[in-house]
C-alpha atoms as a PDB file:
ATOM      1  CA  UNK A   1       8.577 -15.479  -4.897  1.00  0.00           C
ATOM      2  CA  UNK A   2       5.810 -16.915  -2.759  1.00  0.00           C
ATOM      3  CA  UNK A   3       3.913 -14.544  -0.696  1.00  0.00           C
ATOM      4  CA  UNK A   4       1.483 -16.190   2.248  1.00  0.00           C
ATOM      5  CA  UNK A   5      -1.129 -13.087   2.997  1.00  0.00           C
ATOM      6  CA  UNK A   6      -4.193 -14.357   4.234  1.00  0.00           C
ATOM      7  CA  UNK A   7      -6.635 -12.030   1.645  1.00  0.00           C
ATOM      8  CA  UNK A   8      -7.791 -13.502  -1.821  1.00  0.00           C
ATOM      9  CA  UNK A   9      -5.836 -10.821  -4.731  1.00  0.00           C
ATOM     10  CA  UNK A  10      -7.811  -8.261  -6.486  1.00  0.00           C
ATOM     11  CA  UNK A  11      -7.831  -5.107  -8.510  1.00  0.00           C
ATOM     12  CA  UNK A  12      -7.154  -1.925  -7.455  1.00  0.00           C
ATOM     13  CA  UNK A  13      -8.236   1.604  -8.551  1.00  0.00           C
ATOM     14  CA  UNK A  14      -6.259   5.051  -7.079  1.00  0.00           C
ATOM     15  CA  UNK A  15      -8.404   8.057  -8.263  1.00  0.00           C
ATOM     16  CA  UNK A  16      -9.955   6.231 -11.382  1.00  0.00           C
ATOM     17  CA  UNK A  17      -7.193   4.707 -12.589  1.00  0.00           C
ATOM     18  CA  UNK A  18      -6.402   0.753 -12.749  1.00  0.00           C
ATOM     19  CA  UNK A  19      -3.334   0.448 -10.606  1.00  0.00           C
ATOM     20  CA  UNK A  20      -0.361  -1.815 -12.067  1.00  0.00           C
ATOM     21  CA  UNK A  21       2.977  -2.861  -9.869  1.00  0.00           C
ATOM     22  CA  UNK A  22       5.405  -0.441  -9.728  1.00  0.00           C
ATOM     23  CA  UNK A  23       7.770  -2.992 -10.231  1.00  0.00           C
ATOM     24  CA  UNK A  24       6.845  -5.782 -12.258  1.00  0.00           C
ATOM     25  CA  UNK A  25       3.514  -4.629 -13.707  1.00  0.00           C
ATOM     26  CA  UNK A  26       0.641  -6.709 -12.119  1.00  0.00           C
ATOM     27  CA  UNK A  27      -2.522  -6.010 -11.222  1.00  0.00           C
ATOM     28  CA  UNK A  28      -3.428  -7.891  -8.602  1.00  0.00           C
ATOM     29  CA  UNK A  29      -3.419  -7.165  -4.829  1.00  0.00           C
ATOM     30  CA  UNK A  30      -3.574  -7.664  -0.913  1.00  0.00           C
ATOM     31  CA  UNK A  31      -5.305  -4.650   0.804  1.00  0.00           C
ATOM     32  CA  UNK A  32      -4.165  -3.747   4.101  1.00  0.00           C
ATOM     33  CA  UNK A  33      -4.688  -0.931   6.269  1.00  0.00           C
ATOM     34  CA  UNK A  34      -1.733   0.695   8.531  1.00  0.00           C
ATOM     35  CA  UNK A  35      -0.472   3.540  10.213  1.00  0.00           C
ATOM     36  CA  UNK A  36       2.280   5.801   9.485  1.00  0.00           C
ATOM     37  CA  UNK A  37       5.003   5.592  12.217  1.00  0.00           C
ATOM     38  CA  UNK A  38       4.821   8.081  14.741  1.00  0.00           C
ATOM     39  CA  UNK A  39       9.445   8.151  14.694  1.00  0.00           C
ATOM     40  CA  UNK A  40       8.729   9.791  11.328  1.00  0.00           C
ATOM     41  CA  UNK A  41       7.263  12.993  12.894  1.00  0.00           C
ATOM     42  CA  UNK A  42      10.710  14.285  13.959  1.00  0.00           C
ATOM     43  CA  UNK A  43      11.913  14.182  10.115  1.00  0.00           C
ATOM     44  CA  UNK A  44       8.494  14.976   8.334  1.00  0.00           C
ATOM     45  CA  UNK A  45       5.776  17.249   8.799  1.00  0.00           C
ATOM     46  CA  UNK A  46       4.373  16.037  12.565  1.00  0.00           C
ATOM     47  CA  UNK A  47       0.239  16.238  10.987  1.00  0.00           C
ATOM     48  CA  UNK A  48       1.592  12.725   9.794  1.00  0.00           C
ATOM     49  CA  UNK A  49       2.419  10.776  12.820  1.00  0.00           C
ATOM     50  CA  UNK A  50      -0.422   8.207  13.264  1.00  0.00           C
ATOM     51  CA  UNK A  51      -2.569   8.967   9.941  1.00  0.00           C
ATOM     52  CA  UNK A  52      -3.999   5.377   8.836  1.00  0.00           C
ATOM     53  CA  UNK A  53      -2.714   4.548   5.067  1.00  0.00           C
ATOM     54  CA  UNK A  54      -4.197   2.218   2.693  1.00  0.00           C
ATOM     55  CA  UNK A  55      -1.287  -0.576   1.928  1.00  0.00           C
ATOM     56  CA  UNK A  56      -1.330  -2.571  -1.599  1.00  0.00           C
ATOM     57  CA  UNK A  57       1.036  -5.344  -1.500  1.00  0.00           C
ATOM     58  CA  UNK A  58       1.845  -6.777  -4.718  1.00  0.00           C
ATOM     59  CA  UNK A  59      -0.256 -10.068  -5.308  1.00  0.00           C
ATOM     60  CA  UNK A  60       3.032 -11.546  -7.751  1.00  0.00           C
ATOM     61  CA  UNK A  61       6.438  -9.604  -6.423  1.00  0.00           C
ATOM     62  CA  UNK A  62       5.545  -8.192  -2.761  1.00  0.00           C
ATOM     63  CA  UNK A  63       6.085  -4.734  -4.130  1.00  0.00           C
ATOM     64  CA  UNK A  64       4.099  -2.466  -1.004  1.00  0.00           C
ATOM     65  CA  UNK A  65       2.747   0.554  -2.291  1.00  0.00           C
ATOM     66  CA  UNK A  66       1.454   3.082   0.496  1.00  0.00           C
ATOM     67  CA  UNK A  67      -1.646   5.952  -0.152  1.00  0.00           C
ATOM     68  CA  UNK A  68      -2.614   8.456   2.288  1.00  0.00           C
ATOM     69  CA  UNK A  69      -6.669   9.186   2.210  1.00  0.00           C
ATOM     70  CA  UNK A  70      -6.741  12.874   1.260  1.00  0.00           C
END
């Protein structure tokens, strides 16, 4: 799979440790930043409508994995 993101692939650490794909192992990715959508507030806890995550897309599968800053 071919994935056109406009950011040059790098490592990434979550709380000291080397991240790896959740799916196909690789350690290389796009950073992004985004915001939680505010429709989730009427199913989750509403202190999470509109918090900015940190997005990794997966630099070889397109695997997105989302953190919330503390």
């Amino acid at each position: 799979m071919t994935i056109a993101l406009k950011t040059e692939p790098t490592h990434a650490e979550v709380d000291g440790h080397r991240l790896k794909c959740l799916m196909c192992q690789c350690e290389s990715f796009h950073k992004r930043r985004s915001h939680v959508d505010i429709s989730l507030s009427t199913t989750m806890n509403p202190e999470w409508a509109d918090r900015q995550v940190s997005v990794l897309v997966c630099d070889h599968c397109g695997y997105i994995h989302w953190f919330m800053a503390k």
